[in-house]
N, C-alpha and C. Protein backbone atom coordinates (compact mmCIF):
# COMPACT_ATOMS: atom_id res chain seq x y z
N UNK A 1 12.63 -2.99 56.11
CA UNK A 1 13.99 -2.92 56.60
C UNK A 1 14.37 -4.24 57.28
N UNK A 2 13.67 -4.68 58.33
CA UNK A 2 13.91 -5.84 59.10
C UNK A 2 13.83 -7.35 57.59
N UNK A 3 13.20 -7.08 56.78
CA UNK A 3 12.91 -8.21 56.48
C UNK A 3 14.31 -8.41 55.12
N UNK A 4 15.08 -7.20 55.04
CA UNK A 4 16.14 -6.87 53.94
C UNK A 4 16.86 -7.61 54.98
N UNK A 5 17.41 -7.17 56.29
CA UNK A 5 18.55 -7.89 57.04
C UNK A 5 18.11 -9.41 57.49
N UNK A 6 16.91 -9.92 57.62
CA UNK A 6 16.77 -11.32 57.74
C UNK A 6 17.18 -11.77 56.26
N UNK A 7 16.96 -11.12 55.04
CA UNK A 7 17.56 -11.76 53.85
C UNK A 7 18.99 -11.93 53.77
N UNK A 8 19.84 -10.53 54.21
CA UNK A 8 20.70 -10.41 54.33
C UNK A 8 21.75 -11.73 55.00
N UNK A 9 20.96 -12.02 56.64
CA UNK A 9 21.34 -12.69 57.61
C UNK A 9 21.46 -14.08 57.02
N UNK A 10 20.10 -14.92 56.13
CA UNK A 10 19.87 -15.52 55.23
C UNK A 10 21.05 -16.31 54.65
N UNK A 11 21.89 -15.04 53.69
CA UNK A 11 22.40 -15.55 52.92
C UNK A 11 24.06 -15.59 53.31
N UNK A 12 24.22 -14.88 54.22
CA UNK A 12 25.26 -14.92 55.03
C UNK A 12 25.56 -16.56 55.43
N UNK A 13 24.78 -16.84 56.61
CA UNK A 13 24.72 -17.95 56.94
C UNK A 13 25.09 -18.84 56.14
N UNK A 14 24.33 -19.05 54.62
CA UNK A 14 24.15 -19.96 53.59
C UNK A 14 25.75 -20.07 53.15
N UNK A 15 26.24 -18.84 53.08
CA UNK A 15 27.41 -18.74 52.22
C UNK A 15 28.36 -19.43 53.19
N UNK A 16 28.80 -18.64 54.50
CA UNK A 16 29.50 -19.68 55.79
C UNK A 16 29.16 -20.97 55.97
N UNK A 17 28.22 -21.95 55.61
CA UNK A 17 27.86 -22.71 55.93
C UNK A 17 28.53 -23.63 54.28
N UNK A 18 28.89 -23.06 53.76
CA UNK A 18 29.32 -23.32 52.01
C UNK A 18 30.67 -23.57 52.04
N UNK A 19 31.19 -21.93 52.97
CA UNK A 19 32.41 -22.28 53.64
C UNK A 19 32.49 -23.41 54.17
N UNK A 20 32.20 -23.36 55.48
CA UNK A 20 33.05 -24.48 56.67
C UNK A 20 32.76 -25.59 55.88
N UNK A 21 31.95 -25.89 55.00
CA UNK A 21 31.76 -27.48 54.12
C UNK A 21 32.64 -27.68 53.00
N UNK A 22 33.57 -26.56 52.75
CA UNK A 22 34.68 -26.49 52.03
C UNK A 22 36.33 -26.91 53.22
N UNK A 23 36.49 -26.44 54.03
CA UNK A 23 36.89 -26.40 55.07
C UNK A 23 37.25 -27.80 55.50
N UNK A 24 36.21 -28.03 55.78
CA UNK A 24 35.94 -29.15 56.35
C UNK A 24 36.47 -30.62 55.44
N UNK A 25 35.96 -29.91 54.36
CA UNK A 25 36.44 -31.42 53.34
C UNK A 25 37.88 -31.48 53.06
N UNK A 26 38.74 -30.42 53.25
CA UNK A 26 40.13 -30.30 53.29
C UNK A 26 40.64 -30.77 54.57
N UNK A 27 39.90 -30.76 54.98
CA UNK A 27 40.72 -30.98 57.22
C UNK A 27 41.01 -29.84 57.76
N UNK A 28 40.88 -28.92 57.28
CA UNK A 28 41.15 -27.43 57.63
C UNK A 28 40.73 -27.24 59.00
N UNK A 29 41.08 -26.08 59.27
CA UNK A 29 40.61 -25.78 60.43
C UNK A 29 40.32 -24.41 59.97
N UNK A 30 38.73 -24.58 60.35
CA UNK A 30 37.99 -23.27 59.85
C UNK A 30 37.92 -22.09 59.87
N UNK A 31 38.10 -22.04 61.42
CA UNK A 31 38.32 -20.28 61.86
C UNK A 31 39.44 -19.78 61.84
N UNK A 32 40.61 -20.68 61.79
CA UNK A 32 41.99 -20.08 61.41
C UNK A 32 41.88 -19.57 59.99
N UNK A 33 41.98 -20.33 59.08
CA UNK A 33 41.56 -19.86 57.58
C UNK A 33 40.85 -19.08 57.09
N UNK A 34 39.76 -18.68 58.00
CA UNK A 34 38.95 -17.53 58.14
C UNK A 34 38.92 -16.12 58.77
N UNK A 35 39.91 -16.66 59.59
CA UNK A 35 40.68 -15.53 60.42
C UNK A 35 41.22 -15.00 59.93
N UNK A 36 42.37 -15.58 59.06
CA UNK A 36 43.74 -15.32 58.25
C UNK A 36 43.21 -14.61 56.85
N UNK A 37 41.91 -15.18 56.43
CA UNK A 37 41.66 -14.08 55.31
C UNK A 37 41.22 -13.39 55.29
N UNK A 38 40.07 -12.68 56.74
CA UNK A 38 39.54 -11.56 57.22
C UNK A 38 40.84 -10.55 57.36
N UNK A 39 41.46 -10.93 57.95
CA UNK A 39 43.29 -10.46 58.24
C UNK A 39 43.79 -9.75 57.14
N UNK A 40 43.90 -10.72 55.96
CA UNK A 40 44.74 -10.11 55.25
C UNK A 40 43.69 -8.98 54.02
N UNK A 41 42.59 -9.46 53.98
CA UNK A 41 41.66 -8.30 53.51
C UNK A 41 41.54 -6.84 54.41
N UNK A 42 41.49 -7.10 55.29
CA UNK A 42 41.44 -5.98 56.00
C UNK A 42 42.67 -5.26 55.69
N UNK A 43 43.88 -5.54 55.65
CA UNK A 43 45.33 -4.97 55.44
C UNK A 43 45.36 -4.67 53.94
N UNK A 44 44.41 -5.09 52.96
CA UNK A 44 44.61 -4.46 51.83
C UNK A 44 43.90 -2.38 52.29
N UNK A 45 43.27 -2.57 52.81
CA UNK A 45 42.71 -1.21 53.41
C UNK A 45 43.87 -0.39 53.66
N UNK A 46 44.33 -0.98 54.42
CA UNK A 46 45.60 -0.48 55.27
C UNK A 46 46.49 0.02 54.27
N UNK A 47 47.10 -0.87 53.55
CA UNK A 47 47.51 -0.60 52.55
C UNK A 47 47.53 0.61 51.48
N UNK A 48 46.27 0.66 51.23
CA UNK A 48 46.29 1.74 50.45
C UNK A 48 45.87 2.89 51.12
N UNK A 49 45.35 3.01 52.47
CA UNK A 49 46.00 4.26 53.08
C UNK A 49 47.50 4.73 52.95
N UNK A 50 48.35 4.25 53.43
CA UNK A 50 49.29 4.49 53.29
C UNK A 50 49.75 4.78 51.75
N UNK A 51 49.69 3.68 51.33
CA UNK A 51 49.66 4.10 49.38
C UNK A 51 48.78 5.75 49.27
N UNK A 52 47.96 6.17 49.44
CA UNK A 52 47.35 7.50 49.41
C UNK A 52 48.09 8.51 49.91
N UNK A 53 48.84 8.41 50.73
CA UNK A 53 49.39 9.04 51.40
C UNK A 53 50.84 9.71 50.67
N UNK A 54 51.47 8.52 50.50
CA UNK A 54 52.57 8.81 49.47
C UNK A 54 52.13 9.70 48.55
N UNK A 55 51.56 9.36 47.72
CA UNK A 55 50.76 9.52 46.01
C UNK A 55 50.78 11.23 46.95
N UNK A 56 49.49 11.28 47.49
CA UNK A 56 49.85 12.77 48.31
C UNK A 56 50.95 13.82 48.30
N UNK A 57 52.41 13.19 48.54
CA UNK A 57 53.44 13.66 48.92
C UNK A 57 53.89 14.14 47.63
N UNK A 58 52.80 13.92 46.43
CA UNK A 58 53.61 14.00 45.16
C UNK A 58 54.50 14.61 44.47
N UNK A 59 55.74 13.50 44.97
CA UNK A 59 57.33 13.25 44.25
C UNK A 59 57.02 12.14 43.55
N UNK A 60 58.18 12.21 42.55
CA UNK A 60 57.99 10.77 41.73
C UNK A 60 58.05 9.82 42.60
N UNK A 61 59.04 9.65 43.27
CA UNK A 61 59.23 8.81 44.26
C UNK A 61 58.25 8.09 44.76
N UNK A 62 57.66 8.96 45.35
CA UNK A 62 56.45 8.38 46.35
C UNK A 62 55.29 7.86 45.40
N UNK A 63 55.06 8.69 44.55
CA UNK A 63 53.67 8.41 43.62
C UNK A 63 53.85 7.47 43.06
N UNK A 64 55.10 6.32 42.44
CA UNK A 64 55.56 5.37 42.32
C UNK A 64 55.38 4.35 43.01
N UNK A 65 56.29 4.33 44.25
CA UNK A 65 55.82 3.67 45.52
C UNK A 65 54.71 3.69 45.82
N UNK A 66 53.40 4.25 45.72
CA UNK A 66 52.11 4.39 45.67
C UNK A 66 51.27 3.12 45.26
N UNK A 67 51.47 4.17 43.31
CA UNK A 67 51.27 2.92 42.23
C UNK A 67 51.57 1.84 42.39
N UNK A 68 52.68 1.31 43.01
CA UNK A 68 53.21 -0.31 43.26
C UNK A 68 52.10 -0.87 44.37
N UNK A 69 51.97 -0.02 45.22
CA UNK A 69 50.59 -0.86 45.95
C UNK A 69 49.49 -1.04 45.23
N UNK A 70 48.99 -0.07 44.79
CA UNK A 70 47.95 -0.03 43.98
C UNK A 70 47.97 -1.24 43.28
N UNK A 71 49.25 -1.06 42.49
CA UNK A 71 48.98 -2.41 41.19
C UNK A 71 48.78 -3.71 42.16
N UNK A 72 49.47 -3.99 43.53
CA UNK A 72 49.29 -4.81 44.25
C UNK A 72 47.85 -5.33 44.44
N UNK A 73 47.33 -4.13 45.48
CA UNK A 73 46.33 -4.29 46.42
C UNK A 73 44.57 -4.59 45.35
N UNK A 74 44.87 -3.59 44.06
CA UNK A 74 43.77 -4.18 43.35
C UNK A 74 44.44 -4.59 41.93
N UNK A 75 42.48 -5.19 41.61
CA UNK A 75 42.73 -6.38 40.28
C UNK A 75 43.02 -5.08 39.23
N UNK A 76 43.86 -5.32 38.09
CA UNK A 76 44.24 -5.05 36.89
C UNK A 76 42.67 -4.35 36.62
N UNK A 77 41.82 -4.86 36.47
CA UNK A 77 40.85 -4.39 35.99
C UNK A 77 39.62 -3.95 36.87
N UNK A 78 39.86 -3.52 38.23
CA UNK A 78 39.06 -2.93 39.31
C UNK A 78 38.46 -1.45 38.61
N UNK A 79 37.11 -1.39 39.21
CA UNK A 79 36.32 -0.26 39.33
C UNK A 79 36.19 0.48 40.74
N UNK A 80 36.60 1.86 40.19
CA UNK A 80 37.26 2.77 41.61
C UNK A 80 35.90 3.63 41.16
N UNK A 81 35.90 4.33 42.56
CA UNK A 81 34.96 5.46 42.89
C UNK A 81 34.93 5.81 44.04
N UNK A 82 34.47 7.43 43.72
CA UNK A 82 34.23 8.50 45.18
C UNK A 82 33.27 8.95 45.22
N UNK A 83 32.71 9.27 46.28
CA UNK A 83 31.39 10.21 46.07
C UNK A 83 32.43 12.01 45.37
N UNK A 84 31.09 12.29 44.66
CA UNK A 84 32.26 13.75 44.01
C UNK A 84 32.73 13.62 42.69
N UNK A 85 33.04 12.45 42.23
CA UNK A 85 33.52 12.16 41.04
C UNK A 85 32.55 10.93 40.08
N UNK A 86 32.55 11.72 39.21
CA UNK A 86 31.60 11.19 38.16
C UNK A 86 32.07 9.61 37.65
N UNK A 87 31.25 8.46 37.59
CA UNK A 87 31.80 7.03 37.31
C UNK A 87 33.01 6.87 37.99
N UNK A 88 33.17 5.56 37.38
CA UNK A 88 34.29 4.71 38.38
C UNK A 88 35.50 4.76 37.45
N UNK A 89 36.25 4.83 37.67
CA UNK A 89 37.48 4.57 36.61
C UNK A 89 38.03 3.45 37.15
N UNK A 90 38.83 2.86 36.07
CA UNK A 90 39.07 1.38 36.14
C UNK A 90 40.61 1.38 35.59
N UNK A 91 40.99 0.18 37.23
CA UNK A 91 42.54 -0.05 37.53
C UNK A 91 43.05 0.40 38.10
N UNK A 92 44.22 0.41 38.98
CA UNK A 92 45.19 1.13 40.14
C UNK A 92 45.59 2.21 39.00
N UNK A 93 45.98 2.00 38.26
CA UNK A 93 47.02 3.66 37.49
C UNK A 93 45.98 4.32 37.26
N UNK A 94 44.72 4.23 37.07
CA UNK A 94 44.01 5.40 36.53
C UNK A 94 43.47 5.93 37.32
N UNK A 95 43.04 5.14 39.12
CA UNK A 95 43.42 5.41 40.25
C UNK A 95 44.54 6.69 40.80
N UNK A 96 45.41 6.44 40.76
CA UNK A 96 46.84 7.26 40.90
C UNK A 96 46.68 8.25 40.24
N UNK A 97 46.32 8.35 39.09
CA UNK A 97 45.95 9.62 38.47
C UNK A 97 44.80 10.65 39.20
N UNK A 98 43.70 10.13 39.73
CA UNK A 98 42.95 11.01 40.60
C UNK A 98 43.25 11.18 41.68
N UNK A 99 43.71 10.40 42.22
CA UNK A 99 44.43 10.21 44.10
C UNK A 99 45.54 11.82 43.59
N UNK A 100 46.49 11.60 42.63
CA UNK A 100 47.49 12.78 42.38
C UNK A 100 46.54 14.18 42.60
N UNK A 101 45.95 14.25 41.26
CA UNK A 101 45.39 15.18 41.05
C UNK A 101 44.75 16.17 42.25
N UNK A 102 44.10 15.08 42.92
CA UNK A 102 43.59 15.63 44.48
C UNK A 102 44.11 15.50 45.48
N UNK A 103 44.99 15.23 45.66
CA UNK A 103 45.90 15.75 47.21
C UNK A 103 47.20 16.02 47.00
N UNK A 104 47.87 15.87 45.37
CA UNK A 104 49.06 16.76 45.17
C UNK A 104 48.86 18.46 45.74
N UNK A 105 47.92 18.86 44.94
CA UNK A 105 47.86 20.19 45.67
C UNK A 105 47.75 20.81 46.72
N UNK A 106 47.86 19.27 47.58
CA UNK A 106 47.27 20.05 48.93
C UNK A 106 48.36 20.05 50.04
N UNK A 107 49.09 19.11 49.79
CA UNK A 107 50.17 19.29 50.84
C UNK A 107 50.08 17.57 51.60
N UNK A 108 50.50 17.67 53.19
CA UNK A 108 50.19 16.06 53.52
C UNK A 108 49.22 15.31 53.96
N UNK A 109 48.99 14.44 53.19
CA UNK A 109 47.76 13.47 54.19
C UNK A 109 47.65 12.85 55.06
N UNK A 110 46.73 12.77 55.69
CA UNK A 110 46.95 10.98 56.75
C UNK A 110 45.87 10.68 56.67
N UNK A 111 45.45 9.36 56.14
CA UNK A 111 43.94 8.34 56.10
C UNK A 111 44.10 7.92 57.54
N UNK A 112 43.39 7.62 58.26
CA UNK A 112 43.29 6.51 60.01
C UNK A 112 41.79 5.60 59.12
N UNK A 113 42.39 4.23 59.37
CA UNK A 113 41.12 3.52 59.27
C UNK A 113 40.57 2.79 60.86
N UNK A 114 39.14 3.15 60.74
CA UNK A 114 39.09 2.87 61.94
C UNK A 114 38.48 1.48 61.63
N UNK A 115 36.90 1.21 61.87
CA UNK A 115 36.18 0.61 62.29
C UNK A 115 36.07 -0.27 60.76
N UNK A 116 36.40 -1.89 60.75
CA UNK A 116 36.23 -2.42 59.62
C UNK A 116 35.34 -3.46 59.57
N UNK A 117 34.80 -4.35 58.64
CA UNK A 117 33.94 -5.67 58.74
C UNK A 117 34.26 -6.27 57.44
N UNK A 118 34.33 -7.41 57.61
CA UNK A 118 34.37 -7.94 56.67
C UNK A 118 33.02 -9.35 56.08
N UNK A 119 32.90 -9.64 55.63
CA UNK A 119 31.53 -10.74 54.89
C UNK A 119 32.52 -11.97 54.07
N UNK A 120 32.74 -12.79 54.21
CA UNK A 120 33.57 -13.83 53.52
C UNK A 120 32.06 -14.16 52.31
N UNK A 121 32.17 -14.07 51.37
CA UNK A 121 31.12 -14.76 50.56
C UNK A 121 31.44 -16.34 50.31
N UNK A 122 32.69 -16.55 49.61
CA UNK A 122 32.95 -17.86 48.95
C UNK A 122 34.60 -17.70 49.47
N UNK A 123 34.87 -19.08 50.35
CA UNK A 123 35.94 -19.57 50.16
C UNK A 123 36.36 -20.57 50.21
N UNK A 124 37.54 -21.19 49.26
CA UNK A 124 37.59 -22.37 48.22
C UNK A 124 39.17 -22.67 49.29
N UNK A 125 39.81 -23.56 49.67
CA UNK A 125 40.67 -24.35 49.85
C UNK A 125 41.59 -24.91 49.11
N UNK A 126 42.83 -25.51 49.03
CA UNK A 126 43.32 -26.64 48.58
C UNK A 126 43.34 -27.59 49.52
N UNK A 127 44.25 -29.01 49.40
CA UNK A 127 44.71 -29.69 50.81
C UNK A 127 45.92 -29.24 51.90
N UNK A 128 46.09 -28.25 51.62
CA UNK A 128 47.44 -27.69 51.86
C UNK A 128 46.26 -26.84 52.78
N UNK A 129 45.39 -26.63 53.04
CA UNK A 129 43.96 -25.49 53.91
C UNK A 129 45.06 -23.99 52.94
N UNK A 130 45.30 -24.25 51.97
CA UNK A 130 45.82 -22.46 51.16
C UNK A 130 44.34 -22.30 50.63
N UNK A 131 44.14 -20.77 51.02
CA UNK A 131 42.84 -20.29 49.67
C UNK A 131 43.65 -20.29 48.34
N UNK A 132 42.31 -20.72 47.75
CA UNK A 132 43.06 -21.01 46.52
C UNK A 132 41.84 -20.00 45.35
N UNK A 133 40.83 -19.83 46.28
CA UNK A 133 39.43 -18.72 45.81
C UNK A 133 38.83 -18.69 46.53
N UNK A 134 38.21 -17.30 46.33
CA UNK A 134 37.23 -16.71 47.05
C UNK A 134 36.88 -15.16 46.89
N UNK A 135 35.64 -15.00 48.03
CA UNK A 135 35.12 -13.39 47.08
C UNK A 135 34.71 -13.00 48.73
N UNK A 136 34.29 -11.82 49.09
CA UNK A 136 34.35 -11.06 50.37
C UNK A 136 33.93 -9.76 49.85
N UNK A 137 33.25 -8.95 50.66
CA UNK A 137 33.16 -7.76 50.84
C UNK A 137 33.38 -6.90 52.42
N UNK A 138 33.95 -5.52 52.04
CA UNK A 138 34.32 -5.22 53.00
C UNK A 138 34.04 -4.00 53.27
N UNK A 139 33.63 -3.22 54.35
CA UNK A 139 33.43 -2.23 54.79
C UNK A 139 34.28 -1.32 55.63
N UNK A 140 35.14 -0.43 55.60
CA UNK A 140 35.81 0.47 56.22
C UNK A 140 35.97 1.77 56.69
N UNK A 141 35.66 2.26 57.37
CA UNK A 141 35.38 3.45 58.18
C UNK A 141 36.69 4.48 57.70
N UNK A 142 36.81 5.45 57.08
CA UNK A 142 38.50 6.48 57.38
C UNK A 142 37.76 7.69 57.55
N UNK A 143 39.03 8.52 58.26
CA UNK A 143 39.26 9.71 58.67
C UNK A 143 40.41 10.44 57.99
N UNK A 144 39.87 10.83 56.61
CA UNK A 144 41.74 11.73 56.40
C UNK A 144 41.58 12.93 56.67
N UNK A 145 42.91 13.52 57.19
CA UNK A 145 43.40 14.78 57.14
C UNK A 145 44.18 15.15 56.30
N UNK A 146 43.49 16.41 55.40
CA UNK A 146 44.49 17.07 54.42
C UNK A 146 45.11 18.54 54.77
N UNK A 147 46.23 18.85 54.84
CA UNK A 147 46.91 20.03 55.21
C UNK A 147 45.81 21.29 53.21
N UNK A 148 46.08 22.05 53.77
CA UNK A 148 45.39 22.90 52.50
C UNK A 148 46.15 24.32 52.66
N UNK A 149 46.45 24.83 51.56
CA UNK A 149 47.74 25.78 51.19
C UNK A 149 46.97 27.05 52.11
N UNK A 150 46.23 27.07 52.55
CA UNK A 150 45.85 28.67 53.39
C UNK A 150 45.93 27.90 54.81
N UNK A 151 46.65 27.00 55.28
CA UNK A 151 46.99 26.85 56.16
C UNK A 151 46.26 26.39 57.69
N UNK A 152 44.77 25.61 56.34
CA UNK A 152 43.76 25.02 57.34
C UNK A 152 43.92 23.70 57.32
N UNK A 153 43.14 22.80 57.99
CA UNK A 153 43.04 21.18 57.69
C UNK A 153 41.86 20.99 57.39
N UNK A 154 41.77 20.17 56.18
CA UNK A 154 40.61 19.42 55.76
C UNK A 154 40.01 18.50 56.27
N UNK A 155 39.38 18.06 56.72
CA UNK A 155 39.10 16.84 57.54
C UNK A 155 37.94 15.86 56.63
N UNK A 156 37.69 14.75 55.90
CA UNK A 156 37.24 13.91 55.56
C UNK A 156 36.34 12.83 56.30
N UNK A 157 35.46 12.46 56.51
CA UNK A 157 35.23 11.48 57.23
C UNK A 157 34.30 10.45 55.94
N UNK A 158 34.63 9.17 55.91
CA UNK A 158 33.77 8.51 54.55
C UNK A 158 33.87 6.77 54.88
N UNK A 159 33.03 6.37 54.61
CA UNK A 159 33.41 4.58 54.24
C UNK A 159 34.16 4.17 52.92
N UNK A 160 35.04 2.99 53.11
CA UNK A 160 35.06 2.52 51.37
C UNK A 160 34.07 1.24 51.65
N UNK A 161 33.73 1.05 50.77
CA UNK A 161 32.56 0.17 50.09
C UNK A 161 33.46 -1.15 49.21
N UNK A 162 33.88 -2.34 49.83
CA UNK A 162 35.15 -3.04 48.71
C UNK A 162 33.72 -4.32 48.28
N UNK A 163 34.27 -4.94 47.50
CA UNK A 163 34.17 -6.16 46.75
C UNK A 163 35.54 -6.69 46.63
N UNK A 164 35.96 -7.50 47.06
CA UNK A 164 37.36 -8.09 47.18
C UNK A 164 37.39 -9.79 46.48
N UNK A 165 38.17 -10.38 45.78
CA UNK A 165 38.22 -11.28 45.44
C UNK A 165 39.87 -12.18 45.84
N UNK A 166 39.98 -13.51 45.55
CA UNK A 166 41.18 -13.86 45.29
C UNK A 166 42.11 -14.35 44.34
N UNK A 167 42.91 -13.90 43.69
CA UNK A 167 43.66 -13.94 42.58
C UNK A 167 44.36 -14.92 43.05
N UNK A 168 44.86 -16.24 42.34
CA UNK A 168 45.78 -17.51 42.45
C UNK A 168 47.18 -16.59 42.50
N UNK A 169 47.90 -16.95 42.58
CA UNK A 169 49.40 -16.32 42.65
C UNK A 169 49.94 -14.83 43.16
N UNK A 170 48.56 -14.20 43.69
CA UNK A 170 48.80 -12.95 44.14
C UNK A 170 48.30 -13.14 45.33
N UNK A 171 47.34 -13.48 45.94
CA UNK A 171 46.16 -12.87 47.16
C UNK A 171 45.18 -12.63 46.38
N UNK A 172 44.44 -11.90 47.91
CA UNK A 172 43.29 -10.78 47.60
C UNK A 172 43.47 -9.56 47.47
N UNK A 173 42.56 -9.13 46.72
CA UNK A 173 42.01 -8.01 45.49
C UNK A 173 41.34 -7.28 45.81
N UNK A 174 41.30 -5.76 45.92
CA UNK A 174 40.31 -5.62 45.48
C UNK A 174 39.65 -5.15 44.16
N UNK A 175 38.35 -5.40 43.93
CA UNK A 175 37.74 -5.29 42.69
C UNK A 175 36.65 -4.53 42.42
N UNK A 176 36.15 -3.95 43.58
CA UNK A 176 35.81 -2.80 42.98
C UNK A 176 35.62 -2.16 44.83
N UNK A 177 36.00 -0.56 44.29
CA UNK A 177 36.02 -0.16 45.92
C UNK A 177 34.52 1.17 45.68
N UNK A 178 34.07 1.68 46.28
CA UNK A 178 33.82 3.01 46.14
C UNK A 178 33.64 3.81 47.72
N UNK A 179 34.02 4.81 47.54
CA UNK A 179 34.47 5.57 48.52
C UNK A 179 33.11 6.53 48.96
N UNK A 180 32.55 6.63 49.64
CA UNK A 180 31.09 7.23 50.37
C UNK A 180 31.68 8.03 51.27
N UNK A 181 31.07 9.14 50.72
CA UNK A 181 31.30 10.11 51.72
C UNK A 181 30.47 10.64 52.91
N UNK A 182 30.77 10.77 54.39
CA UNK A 182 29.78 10.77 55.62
C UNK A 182 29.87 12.57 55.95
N UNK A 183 30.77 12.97 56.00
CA UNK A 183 30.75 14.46 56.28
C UNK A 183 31.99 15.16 56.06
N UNK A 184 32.46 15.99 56.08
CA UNK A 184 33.55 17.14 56.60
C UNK A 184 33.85 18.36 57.25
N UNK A 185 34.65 18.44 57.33
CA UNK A 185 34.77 19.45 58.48
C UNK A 185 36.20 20.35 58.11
N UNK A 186 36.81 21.86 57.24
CA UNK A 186 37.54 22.39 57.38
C UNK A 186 38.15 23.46 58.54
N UNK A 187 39.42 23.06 59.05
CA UNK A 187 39.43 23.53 60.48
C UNK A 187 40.87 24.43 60.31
């Protein structure tokens, strides 16, 4: 165990240290740029809580408004998964299709993300200090509550598991998420 997280620690380092020498050769200023993309990865999370939530409410409306994050927040060709569901299906719409399926019936949701981290693996600069690439993984803690037609609450507790990348003309991605489940509790 100890000797997995000194590898771990290892390559961390190696990769930040890959960073700031990217950074650096732009004039950047490191921890802002690093800040700013921990930032906005983390808000892809965010994001599709709320996107879940809608999809939930399922009206066209919302499940629409959903999908539009979705197509946002991940790559065209992302690999999704839950604990519970067999393989990953791949892309935001085919996404939306299981997100529907499982909390249309149930009435309203609310995801809370709590506790997040993020790992910068690779990030690339222009002179402008814009990312212009890079790759990250991310870890996120949620809590949803689902209302359920006999008039109990579901309670969820799970990590998502991301691989996040950066797409030129969009942001960051994510690219493949999977969703781990920690316990539940119907109340």
């Amino acid at each position: 165990m100890l000797t997995r997280w000194v590898i771990r620690l290892t390559v961390l380092l190696a990769a930040s240290g890959a960073c700031a020498n990217s950074l650096a050769a732009a004039g950047c200023d490191s921890g802002w740029v690093r800040t700013k993309a921990v930032q906005d990865i983390e808000y892809l999370r965010r994001g599709y809580a709320r996107a879940t939530d809608a999809i939930g409410r399922n009206t066209e409306s919302d499940i629409e408004a959903g999908r539009g994050v979705y197509r946002r927040i991940f790559t065209p060709d992302a690999k999704i998964g839950a604990s519970g569901i067999d393989g990953k299906r791949t892309g935001p719409d085919a996404w939306v299709e299981v997100v529907r399926d499982a909390l249309g019936p149930m009435g309203p949701t609310q995801h809370f993300i709590g506790t997040q981290t993020v790992e910068i693996e690779a990030l690339e600069v222009n002179e402008d200090c814009e990312v212009v690439s890079g790759s990250a993984h991310m870890d996120s803690h949620v809590q949803a509550w689902h209302d359920r037609a006999d008039g109990k609450v579901w309670i969820f507790v799970g990590n998502y598991v991301d691989r996040v990348v950066f797409t030129p003309n969009i942001g960051w991605q994510i690219a493949d998420m999977q969703l781990v489940a920690i316990t539940e509790e119907v109340r």
